[in-house]
C-alpha atoms as a PDB file:
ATOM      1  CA  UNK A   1     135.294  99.282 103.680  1.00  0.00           C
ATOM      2  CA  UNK A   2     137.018  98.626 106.917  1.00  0.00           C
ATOM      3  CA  UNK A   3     139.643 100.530 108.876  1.00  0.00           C
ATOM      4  CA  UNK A   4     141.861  99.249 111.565  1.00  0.00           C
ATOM      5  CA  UNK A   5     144.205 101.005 113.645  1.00  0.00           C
ATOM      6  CA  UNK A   6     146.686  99.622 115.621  1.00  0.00           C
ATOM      7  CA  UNK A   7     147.609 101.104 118.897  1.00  0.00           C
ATOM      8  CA  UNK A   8     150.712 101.110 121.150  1.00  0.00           C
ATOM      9  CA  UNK A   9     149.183  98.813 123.783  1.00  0.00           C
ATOM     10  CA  UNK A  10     148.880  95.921 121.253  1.00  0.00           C
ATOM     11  CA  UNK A  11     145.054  96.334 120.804  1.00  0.00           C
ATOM     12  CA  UNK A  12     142.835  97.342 117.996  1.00  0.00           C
ATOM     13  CA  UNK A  13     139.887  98.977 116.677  1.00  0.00           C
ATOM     14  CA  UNK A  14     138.089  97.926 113.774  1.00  0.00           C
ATOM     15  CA  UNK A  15     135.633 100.218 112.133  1.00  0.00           C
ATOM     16  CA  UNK A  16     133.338  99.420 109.174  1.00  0.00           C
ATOM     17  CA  UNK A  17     131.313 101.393 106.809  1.00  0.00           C
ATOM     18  CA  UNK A  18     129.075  99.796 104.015  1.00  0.00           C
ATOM     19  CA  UNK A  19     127.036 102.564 102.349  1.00  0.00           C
ATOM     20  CA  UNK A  20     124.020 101.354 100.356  1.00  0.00           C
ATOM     21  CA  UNK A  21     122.270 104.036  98.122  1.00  0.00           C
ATOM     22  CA  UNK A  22     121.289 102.247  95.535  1.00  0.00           C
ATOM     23  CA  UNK A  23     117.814 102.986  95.320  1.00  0.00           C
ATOM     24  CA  UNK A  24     117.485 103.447  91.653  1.00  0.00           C
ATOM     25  CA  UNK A  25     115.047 100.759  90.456  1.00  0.00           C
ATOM     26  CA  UNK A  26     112.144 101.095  93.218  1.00  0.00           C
ATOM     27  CA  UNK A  27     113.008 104.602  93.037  1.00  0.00           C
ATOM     28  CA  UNK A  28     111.976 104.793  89.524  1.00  0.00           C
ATOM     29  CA  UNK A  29     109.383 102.272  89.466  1.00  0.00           C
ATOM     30  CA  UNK A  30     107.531 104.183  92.488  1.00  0.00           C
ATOM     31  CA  UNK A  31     107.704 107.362  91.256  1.00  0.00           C
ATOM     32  CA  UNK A  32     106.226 106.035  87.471  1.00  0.00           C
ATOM     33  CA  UNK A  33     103.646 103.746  89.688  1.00  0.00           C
ATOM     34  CA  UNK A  34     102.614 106.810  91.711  1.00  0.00           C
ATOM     35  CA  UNK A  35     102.556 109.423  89.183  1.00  0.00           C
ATOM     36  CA  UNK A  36      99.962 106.979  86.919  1.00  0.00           C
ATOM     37  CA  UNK A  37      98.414 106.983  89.886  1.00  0.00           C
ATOM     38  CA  UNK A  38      97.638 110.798  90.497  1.00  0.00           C
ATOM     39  CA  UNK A  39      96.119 111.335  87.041  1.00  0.00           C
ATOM     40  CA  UNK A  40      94.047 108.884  86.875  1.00  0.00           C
ATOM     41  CA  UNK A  41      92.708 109.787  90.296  1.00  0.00           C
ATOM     42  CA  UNK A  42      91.952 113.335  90.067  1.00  0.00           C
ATOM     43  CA  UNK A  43      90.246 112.386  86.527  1.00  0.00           C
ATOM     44  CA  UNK A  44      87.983 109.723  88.677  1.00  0.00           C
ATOM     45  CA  UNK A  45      88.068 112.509  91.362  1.00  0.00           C
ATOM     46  CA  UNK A  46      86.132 115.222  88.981  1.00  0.00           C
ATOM     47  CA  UNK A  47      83.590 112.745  87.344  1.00  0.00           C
ATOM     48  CA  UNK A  48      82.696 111.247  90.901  1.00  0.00           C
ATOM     49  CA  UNK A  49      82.070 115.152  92.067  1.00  0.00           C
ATOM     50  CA  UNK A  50      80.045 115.960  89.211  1.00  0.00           C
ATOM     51  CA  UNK A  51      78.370 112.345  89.473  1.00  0.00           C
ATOM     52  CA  UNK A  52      77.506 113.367  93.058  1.00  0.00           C
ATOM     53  CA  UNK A  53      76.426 116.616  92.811  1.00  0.00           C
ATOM     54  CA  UNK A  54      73.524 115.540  89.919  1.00  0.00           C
ATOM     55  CA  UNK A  55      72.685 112.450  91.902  1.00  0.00           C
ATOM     56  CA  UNK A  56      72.485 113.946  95.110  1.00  0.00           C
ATOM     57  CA  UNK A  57      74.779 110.908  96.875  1.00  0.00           C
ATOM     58  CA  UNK A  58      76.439 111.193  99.935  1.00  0.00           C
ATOM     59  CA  UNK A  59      78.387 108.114  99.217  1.00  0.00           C
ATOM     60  CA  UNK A  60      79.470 109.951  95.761  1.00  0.00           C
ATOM     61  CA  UNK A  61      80.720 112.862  97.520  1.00  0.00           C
ATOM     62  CA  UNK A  62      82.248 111.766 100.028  1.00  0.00           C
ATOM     63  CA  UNK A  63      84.590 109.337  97.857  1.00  0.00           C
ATOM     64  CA  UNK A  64      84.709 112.533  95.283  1.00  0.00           C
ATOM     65  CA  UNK A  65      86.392 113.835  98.493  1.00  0.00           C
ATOM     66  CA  UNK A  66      88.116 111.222  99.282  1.00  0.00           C
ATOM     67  CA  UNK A  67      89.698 111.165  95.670  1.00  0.00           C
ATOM     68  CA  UNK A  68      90.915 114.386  96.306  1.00  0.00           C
ATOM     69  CA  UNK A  69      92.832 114.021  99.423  1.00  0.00           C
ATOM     70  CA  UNK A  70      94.413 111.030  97.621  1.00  0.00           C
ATOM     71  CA  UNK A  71      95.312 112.894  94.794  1.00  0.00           C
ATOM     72  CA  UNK A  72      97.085 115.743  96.591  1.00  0.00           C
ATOM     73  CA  UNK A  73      98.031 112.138  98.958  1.00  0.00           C
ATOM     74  CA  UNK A  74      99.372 110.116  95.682  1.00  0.00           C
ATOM     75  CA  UNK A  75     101.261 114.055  94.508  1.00  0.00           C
ATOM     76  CA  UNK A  76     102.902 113.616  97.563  1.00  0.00           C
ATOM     77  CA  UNK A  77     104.162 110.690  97.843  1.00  0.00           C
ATOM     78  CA  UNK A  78     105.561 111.343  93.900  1.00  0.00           C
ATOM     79  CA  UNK A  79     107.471 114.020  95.290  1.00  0.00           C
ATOM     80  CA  UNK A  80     108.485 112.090  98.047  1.00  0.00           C
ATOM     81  CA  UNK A  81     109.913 108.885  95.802  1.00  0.00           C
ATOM     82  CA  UNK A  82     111.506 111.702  93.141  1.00  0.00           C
ATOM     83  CA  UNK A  83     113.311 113.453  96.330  1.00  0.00           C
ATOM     84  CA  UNK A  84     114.451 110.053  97.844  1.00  0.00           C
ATOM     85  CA  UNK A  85     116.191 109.209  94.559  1.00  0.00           C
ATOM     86  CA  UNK A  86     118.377 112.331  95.069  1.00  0.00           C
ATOM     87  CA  UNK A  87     122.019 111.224  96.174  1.00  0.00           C
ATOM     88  CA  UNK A  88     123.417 111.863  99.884  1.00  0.00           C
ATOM     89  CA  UNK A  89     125.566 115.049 100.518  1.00  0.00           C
ATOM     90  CA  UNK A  90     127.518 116.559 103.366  1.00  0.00           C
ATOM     91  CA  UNK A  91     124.333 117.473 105.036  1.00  0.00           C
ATOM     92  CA  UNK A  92     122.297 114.684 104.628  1.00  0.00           C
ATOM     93  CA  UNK A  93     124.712 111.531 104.873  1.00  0.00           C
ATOM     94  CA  UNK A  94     121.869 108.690 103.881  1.00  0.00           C
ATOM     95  CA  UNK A  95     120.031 110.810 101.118  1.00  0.00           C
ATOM     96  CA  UNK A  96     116.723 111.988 101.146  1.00  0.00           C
ATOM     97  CA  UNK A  97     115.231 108.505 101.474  1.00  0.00           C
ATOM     98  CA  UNK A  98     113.029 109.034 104.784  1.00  0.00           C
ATOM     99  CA  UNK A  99     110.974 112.048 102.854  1.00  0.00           C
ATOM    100  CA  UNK A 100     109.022 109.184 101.708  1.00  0.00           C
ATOM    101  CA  UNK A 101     108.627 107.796 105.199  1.00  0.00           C
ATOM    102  CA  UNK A 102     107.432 111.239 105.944  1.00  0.00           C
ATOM    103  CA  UNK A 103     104.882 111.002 103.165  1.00  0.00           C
ATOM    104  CA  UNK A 104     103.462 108.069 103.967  1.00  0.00           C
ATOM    105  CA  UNK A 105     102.789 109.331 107.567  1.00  0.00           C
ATOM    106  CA  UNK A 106     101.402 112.367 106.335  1.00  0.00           C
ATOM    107  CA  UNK A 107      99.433 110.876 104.254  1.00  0.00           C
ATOM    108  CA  UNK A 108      98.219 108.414 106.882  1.00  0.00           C
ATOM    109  CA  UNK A 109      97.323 111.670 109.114  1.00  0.00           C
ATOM    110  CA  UNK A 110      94.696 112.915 106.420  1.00  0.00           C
ATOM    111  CA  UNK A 111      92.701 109.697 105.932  1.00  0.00           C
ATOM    112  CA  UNK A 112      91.894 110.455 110.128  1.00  0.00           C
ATOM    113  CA  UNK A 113      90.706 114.291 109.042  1.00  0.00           C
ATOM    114  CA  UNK A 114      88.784 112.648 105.785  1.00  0.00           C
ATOM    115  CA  UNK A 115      87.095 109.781 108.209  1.00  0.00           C
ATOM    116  CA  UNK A 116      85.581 112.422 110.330  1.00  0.00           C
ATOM    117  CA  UNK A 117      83.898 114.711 108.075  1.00  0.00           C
ATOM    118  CA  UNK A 118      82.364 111.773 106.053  1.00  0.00           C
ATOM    119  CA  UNK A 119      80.605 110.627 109.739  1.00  0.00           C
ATOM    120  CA  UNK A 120      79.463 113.835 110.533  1.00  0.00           C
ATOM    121  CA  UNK A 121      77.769 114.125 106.948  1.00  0.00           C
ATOM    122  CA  UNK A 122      76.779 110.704 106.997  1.00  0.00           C
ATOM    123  CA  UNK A 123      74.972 110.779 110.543  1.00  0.00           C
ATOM    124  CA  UNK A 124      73.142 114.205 109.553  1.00  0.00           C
ATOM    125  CA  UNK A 125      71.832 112.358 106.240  1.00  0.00           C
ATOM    126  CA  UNK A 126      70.461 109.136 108.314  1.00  0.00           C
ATOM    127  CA  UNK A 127      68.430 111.740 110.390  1.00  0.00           C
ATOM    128  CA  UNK A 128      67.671 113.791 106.851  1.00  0.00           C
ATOM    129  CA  UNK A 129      67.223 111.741 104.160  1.00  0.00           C
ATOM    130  CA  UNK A 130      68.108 113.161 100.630  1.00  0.00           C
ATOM    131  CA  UNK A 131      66.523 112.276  96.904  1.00  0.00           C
ATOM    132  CA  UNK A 132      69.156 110.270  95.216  1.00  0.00           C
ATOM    133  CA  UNK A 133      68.987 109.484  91.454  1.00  0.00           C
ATOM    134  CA  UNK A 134      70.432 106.223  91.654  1.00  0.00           C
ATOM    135  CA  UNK A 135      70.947 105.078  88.020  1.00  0.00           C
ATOM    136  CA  UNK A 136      73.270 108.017  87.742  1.00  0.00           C
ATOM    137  CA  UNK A 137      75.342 107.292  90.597  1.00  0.00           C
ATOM    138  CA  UNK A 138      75.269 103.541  90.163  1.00  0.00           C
ATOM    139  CA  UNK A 139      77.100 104.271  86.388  1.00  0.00           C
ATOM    140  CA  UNK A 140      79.741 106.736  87.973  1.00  0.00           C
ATOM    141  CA  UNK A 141      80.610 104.427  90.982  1.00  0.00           C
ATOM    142  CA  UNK A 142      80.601 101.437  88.474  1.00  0.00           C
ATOM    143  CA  UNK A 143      83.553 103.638  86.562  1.00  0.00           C
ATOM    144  CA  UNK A 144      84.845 104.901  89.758  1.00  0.00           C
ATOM    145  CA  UNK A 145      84.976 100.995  91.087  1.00  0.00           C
ATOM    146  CA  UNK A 146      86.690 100.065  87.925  1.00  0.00           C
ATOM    147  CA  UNK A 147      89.513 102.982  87.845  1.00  0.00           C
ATOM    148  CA  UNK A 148      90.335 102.645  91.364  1.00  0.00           C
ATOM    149  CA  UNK A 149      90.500  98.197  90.556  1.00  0.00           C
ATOM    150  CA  UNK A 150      93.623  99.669  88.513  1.00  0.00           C
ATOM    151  CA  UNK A 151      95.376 102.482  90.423  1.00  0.00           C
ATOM    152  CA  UNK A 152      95.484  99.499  93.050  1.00  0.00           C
ATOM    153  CA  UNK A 153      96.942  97.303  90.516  1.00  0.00           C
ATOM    154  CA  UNK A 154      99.430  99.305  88.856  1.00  0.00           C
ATOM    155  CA  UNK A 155     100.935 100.078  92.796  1.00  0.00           C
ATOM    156  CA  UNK A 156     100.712  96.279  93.830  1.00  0.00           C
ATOM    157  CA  UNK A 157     104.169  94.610  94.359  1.00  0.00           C
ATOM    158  CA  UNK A 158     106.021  97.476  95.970  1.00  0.00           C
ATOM    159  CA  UNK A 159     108.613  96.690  98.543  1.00  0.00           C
ATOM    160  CA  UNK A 160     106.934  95.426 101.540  1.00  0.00           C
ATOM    161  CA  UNK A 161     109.163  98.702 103.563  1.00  0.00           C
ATOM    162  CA  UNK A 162     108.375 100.758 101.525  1.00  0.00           C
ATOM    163  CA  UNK A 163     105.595 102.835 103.851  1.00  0.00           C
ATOM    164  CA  UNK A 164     105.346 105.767 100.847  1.00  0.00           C
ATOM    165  CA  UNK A 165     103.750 103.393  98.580  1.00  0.00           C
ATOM    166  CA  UNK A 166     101.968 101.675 101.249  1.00  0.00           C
ATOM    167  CA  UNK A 167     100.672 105.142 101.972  1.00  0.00           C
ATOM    168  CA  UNK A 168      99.389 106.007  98.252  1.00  0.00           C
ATOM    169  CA  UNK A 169      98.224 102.273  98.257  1.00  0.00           C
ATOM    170  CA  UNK A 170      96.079 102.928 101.628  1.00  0.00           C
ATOM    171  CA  UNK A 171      94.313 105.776  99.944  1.00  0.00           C
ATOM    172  CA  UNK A 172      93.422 104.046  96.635  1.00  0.00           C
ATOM    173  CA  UNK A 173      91.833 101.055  98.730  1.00  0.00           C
ATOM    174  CA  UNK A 174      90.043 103.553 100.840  1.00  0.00           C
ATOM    175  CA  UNK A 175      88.974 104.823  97.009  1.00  0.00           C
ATOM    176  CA  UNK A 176      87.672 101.653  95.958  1.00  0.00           C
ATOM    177  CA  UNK A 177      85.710 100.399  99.361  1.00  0.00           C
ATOM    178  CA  UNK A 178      84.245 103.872  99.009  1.00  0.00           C
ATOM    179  CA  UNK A 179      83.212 102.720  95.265  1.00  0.00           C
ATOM    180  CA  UNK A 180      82.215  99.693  96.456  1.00  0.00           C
ATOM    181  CA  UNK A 181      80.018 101.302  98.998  1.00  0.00           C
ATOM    182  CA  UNK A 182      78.720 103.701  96.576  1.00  0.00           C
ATOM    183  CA  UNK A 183      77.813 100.624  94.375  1.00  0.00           C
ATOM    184  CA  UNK A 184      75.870  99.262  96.994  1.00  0.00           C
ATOM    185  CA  UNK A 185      74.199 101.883  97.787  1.00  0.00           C
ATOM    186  CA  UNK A 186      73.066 102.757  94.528  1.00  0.00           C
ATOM    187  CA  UNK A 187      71.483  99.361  94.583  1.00  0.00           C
ATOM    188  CA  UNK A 188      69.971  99.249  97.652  1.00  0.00           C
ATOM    189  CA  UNK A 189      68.130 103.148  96.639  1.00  0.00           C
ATOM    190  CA  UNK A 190      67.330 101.716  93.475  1.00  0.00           C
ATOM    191  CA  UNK A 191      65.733  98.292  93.942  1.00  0.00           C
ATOM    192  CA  UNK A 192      64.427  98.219  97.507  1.00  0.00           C
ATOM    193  CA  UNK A 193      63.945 102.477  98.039  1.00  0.00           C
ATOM    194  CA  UNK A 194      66.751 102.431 101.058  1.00  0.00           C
ATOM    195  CA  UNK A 195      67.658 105.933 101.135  1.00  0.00           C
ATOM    196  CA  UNK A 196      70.018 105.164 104.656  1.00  0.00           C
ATOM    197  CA  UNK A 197      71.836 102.943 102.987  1.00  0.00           C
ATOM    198  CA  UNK A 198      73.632 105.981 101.115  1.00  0.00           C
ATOM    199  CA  UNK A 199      75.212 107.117 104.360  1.00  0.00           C
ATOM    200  CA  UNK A 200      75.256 103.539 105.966  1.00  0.00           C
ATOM    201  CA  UNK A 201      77.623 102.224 103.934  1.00  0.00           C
ATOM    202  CA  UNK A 202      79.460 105.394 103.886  1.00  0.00           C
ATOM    203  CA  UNK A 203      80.320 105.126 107.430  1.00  0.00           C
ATOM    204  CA  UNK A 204      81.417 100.983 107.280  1.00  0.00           C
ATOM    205  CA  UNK A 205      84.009 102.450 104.717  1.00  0.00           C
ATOM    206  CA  UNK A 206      84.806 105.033 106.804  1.00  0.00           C
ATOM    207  CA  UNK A 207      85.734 102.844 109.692  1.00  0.00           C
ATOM    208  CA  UNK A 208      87.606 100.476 107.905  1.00  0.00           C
ATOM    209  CA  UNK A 209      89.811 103.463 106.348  1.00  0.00           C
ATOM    210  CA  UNK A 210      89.875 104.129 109.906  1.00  0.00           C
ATOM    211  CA  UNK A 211      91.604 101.080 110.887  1.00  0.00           C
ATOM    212  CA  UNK A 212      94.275 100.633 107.760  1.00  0.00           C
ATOM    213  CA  UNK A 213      95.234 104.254 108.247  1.00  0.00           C
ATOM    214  CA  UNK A 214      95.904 103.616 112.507  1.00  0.00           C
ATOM    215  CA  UNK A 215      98.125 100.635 111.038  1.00  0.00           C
ATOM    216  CA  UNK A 216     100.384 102.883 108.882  1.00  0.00           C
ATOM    217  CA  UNK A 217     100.896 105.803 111.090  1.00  0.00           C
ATOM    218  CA  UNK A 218     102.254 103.043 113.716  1.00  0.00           C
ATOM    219  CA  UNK A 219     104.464 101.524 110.634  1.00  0.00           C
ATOM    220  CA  UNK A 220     105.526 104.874 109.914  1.00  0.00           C
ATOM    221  CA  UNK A 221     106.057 106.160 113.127  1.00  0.00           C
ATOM    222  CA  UNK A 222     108.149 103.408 114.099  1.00  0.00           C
ATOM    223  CA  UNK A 223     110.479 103.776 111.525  1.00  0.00           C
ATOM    224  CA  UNK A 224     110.725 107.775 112.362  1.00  0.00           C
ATOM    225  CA  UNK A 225     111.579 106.437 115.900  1.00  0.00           C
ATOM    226  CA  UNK A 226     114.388 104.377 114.631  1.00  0.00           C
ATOM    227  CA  UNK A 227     112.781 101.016 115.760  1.00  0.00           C
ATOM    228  CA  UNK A 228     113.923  97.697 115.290  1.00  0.00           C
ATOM    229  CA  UNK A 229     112.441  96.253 111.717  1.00  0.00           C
ATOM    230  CA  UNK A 230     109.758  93.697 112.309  1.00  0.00           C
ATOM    231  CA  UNK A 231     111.251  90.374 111.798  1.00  0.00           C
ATOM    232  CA  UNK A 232     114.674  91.734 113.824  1.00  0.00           C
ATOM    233  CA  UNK A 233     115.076  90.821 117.487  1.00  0.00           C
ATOM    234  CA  UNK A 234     118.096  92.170 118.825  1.00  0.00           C
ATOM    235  CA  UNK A 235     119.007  89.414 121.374  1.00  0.00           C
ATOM    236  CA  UNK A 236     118.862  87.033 118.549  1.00  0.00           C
ATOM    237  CA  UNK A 237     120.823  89.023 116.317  1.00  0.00           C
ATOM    238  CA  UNK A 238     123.655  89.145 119.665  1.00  0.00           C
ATOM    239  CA  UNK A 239     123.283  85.721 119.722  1.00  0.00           C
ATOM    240  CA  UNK A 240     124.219  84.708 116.369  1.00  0.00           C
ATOM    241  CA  UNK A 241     126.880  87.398 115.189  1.00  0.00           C
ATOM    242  CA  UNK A 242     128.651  85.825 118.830  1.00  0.00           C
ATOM    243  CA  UNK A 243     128.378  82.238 117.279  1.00  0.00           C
ATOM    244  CA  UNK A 244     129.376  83.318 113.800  1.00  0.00           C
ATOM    245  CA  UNK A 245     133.557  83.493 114.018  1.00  0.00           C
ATOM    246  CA  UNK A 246     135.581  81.511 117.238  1.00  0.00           C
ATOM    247  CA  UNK A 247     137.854  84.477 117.728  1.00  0.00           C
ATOM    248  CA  UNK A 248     134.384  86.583 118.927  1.00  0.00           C
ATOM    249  CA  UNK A 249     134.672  86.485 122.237  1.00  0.00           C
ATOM    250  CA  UNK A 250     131.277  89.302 123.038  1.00  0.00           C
ATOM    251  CA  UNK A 251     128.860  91.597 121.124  1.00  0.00           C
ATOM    252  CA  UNK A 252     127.423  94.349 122.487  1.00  0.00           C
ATOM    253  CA  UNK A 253     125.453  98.100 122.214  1.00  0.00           C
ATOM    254  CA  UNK A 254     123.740  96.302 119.501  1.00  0.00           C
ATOM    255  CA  UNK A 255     121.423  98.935 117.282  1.00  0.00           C
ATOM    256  CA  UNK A 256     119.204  97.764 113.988  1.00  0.00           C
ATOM    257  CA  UNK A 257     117.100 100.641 112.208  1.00  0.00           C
ATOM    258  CA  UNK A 258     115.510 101.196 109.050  1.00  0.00           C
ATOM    259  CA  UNK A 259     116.004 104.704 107.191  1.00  0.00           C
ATOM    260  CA  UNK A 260     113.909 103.732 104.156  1.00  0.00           C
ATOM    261  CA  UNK A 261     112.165 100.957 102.020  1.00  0.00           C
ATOM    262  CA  UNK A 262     114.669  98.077 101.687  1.00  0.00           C
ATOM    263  CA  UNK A 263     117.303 100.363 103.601  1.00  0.00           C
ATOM    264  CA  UNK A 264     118.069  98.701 107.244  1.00  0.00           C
ATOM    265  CA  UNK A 265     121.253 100.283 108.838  1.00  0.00           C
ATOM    266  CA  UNK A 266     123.113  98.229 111.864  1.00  0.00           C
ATOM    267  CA  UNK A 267     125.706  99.363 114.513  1.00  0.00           C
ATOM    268  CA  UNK A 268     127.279  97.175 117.003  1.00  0.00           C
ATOM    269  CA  UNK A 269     130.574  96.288 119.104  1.00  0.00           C
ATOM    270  CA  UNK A 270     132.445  93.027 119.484  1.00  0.00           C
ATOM    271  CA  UNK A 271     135.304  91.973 121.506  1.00  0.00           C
ATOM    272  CA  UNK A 272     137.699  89.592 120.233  1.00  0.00           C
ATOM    273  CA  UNK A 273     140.445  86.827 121.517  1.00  0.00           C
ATOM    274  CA  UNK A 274     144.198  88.326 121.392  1.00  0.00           C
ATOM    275  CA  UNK A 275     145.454  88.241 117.363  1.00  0.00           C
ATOM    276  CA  UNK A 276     142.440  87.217 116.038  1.00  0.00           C
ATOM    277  CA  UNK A 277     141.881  88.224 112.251  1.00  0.00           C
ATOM    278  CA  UNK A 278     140.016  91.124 112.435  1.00  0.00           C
ATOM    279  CA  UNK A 279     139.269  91.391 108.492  1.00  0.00           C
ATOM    280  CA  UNK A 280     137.969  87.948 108.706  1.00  0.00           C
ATOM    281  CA  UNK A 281     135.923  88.816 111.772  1.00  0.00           C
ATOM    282  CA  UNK A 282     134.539  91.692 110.303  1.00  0.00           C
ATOM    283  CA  UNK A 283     133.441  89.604 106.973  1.00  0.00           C
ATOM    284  CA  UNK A 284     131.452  87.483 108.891  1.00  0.00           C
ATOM    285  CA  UNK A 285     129.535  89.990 110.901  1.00  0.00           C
ATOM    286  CA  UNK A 286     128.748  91.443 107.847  1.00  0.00           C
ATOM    287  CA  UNK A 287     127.742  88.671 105.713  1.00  0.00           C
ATOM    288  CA  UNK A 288     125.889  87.078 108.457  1.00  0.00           C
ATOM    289  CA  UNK A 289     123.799  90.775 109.117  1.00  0.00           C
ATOM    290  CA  UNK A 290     122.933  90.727 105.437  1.00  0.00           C
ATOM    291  CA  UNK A 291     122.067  86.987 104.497  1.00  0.00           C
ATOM    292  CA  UNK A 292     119.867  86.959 107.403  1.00  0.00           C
ATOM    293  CA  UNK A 293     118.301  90.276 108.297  1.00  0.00           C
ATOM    294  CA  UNK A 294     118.554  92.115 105.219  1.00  0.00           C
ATOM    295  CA  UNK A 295     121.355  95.194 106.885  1.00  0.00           C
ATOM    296  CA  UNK A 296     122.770  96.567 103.762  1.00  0.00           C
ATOM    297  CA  UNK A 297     125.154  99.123 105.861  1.00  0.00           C
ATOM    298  CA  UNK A 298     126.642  98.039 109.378  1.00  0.00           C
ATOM    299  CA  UNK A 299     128.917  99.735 111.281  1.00  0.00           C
ATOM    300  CA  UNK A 300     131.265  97.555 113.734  1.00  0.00           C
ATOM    301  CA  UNK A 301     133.493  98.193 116.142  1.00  0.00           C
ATOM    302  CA  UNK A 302     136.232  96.444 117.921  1.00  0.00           C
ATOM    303  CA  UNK A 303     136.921  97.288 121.348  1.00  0.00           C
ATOM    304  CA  UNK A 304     140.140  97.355 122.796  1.00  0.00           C
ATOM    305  CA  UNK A 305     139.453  95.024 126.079  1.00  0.00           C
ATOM    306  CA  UNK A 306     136.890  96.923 127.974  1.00  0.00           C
ATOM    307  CA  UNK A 307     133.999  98.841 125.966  1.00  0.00           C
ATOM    308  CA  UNK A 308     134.732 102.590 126.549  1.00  0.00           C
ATOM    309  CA  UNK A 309     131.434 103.375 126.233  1.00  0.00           C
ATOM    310  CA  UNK A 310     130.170 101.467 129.329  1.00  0.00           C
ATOM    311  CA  UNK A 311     133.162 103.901 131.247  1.00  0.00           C
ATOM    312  CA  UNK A 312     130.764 106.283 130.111  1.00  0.00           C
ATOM    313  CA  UNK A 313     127.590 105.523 131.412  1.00  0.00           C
ATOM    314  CA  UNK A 314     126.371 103.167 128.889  1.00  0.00           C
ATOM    315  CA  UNK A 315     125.646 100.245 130.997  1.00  0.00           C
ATOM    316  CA  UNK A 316     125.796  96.411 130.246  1.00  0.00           C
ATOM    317  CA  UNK A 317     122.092  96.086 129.275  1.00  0.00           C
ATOM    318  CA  UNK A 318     123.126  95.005 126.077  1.00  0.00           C
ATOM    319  CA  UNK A 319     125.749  92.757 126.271  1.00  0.00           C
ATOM    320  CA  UNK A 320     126.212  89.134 124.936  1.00  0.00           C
ATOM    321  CA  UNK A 321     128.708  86.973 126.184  1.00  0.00           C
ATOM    322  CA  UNK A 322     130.118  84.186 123.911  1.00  0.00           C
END
């Protein structure tokens, strides 16, 4: 939708709004992905506990734990797709979308709390070495390795933005290297009597978690920021909106966020030659924004002559001349 209001000294100002909330499909298909999800984890979640607690395994436990902080985890990010489905208001202009951004930095947050008490229990058990039965907790991490093999399955495929499933997906792969581990371990106590290997292995998993879950709080914390998407440069995108109509004569105070999972959000200024077609003008900014980055909503305005908002202090740092 575009407005344009003409004004007495001959110049104009073009404004353009392009809400899209349509959200519906991955909406639905996240929240049915994630909610399959959170049963069939805190099912896994009690057998692995009561498969530790007989066996006596660290590595057991401590993905019995795990499970659990991914359930409440995969809960949350449910909520979190079933509120971002809800439609904007007056309040909240772009929906609820973000809560799942939220999520999925909350939920990157825990794994750092769950990585630290697994260390600590591991390091105590390499100096203290516990009995492990290991034909019972080679059977429960063999169940444990095949449940999590489709959790991880049934979330694969999301959209690649979408941080909330990236989230619940982070925690089910810390599940099954922790099954894997426990696998392993099981192995190694049962065929060659390596009773380290328990917490050994439980501390490689632990560091790897470590590592996927510093990747999504910068992902998600980015986004909260209002950062440029990755794959968006902004002097390219000044570049080519300038090249993409002959009446644009500069683009400037250009801004490209993301609010949600396949939700990117652009604002910019142009300045254009005397009676050139604004409606035209604006069709190609706007095509061009969403063939090539993806912006589903972009807000564009035309400055009469000199950008006002430079009068007010906001510089010429952004500016590109055509």
């Amino acid at each position: 939708m575009a407005h344009d209001h003409a004004h007495a000294d001959g110049h104009s100002h073009g404004h353009s709004h392009d809400h899209d909330h349509d959200h519906s499909h991955f909406a639905g298909s996240s929240e049915r992905k994630l909610l399959f999800a959170f049963v069939l984890t805190t099912v896994m979640l009690v057998v692995e506990a009561a498969g530790g607690l007989v066996s006596g395994s660290l590595a057991l436990l401590a993905d019995a734990g795990h499970m659990l902080v991914d359930a409440l985890a995969l809960l949350l990010a449910f909520l979190g797709a079933r509120f971002a489905a809800r439609p904007a208001d007056a309040r909240r202009t772009y929906g609820y979308g973000r809560i799942e951004v939220l999520a999925g930095f909350v939920n990157a947050l825990t794994q750092f709390a769950l990585v630290a008490f697994i260390i600590i229990e591991a390091v105590q058990r390499l100096f203290d070495p516990q009995p492990i039965l290991s034909g019972v907790m080679l059977i429960v991490a063999l169940v444990g390795l095949a449940a999590n093999v489709v959790v991880l399955r049934s979330l694969h495929g999301h959209d690649p933005d979408d941080v909330n499933i990236a989230g619940a997906s982070l925690h089910v792969l810390g599940d099954l290297l922790g099954s894997v581990a426990a696998v392993l371990a099981a192995l190694a106590v049962r065929w060659m009597g390596w009773l380290w290997a328990d917490p050994a292995l439980s501390i490689l998993v632990s560091l790897l978690i470590l590592r996927s879950a510093w990747s999504l709080v910068r992902r998600s914390g980015h986004i909260l920021l209002e950062g440029t998407p990755e794959g968006v440069h902004l002097e390219e995108v000044e570049a080519t909106l300038a090249q993409c109509d002959p009446a644009i004569l500069d683009i400037h105070h250009v801004h490209v966020w993301q609010v949600t999972a396949g939700s990117r959000m652009a604002t910019l200024h142009a300045e254009l030659a005397e009676g050139a077609d604004q409606a035209r003008v604006l069709t190609a900014i706007k095509t061009t924004l969403s063939e090539r980055w993806k912006v589903g909503h972009a807000t564009v305005q035309f400055d009469p002559g000199h950008c006002p908002d430079e009068l007010e202090g906001c510089g010429q740092e952004n500016r590109h001349v055509h």
